[in-house]
N, C-alpha and C. Protein backbone atom coordinates (compact mmCIF):
# COMPACT_ATOMS: atom_id res chain seq x y z
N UNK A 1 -33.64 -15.13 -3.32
CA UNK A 1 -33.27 -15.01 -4.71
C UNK A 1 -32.37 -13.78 -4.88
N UNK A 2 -31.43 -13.82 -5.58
CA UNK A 2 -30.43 -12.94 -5.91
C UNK A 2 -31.11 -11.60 -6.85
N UNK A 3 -30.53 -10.25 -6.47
CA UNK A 3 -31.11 -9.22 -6.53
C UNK A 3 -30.23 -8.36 -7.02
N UNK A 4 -30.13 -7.72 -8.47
CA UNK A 4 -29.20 -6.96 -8.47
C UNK A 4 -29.16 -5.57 -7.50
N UNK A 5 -27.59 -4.99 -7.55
CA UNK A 5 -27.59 -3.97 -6.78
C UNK A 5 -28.16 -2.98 -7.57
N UNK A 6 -28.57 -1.61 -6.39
CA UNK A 6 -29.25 -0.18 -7.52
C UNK A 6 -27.35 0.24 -8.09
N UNK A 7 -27.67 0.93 -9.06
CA UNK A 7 -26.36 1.44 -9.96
C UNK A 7 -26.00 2.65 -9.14
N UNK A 8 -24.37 2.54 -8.69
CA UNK A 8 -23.63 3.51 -8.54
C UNK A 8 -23.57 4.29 -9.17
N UNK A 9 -23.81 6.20 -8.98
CA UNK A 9 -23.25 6.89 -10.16
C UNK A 9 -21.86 7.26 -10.49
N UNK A 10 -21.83 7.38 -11.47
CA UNK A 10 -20.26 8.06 -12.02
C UNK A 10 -19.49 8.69 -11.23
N UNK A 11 -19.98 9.50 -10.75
CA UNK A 11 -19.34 10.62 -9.58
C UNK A 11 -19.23 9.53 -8.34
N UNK A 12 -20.18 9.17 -7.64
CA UNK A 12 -19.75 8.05 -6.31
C UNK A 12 -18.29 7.24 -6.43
N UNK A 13 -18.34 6.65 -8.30
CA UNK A 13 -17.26 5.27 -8.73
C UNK A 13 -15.90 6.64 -8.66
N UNK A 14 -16.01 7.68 -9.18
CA UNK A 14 -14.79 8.06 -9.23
C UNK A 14 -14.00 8.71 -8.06
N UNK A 15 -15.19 9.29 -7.22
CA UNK A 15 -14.63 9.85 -5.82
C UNK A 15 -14.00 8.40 -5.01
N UNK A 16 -14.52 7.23 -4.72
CA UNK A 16 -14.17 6.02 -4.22
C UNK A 16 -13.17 5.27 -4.77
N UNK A 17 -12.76 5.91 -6.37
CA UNK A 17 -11.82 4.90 -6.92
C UNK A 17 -10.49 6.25 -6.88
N UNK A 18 -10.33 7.33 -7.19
CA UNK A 18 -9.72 8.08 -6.16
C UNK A 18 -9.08 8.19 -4.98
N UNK A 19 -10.35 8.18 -4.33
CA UNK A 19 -9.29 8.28 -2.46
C UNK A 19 -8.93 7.00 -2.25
N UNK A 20 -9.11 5.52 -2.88
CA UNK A 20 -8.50 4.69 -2.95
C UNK A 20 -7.00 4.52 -3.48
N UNK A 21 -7.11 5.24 -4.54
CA UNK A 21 -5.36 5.66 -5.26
C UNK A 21 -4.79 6.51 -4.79
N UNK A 22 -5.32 7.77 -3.78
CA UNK A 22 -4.28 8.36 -2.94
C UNK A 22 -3.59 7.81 -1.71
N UNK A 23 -4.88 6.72 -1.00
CA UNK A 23 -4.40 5.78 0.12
C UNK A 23 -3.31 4.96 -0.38
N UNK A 24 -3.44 4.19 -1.38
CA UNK A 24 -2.34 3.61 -1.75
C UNK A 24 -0.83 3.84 -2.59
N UNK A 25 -0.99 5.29 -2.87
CA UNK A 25 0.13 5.74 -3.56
C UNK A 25 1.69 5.76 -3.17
N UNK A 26 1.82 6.04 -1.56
CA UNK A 26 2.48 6.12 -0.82
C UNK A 26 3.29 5.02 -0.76
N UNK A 27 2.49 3.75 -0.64
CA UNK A 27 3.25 2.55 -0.68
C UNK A 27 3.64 1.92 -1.54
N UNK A 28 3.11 2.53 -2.99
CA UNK A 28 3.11 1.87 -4.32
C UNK A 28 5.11 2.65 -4.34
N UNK A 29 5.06 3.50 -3.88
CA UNK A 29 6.06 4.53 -3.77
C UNK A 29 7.01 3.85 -3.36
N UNK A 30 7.23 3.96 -2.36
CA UNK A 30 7.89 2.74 -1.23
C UNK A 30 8.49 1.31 -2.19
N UNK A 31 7.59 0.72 -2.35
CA UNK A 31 7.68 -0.47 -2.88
C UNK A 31 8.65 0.05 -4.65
N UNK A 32 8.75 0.42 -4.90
CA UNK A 32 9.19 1.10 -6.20
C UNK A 32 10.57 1.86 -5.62
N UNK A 33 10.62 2.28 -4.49
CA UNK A 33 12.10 3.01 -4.08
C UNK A 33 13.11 1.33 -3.75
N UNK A 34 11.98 0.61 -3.38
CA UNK A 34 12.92 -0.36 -2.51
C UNK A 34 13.24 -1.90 -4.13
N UNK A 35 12.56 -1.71 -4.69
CA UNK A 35 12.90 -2.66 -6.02
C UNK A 35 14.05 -1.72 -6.79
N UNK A 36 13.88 -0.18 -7.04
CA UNK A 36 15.39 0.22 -7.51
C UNK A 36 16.31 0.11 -6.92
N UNK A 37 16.37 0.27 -5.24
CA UNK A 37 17.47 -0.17 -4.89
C UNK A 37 18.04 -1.25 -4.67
N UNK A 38 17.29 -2.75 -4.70
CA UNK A 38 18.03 -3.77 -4.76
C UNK A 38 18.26 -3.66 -6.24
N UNK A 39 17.76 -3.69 -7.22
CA UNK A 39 18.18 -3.65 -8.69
C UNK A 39 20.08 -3.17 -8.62
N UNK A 40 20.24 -2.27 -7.82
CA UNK A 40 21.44 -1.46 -8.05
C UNK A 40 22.18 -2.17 -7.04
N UNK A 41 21.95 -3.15 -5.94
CA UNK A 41 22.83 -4.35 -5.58
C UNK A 41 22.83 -3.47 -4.10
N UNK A 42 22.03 -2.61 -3.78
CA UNK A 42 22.43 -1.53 -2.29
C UNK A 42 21.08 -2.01 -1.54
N UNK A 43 21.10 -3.67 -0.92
CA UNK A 43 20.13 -3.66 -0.31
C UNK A 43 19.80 -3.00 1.49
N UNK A 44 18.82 -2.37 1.31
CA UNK A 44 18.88 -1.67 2.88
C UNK A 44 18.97 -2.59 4.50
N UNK A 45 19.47 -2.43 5.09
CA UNK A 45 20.03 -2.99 6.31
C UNK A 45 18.38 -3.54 6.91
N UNK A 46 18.07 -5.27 7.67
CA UNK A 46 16.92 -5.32 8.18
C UNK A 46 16.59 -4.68 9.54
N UNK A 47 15.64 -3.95 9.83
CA UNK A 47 15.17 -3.23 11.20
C UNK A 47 15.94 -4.08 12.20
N UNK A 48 16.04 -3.28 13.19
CA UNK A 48 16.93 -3.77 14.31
C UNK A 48 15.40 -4.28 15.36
N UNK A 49 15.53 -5.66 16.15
CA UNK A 49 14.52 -6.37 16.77
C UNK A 49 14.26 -5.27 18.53
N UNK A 50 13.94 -4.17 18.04
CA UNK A 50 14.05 -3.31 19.59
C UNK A 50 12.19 -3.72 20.33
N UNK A 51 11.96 -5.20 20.46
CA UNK A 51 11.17 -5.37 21.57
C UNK A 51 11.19 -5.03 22.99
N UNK A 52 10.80 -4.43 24.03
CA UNK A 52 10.84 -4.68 25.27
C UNK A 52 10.88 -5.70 25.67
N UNK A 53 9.93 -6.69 25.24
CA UNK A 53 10.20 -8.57 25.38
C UNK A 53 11.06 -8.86 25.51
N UNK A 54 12.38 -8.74 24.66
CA UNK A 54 13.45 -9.15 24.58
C UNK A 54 14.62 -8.42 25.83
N UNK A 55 14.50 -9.12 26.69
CA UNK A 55 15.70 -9.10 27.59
C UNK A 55 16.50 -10.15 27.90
N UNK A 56 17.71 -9.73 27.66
CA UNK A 56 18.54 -11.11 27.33
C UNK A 56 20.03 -10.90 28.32
């Protein structure tokens, strides 16, 4: 039978919802540099394929 969980406190939800928004800030970042610059028509060049695999 289904059991609720014991209650998180305030302090646990905000330290966890925190270092969650610093982990992801970086990329929120990223993702926000790279939508202004296609907006402005300057899309950035795709990574060059430098596998070792690839010997041709």
């Amino acid at each position: 039978m289904a059991v609720p969980k014991k209650r998180v406190s305030r302090t646990r939800k905000l330290l966890r919802n925190n270092q969650w928004k610093l982990q992801i800030r970086p990329q929120a970042l990223k993702a926000l540099s790279l939508a202004k610059s296609v907006e402005r028509g300057g899309l950035p060049s795709p990574p060059e394929n430098t596998s070792p695999n690839d010997e041709s």
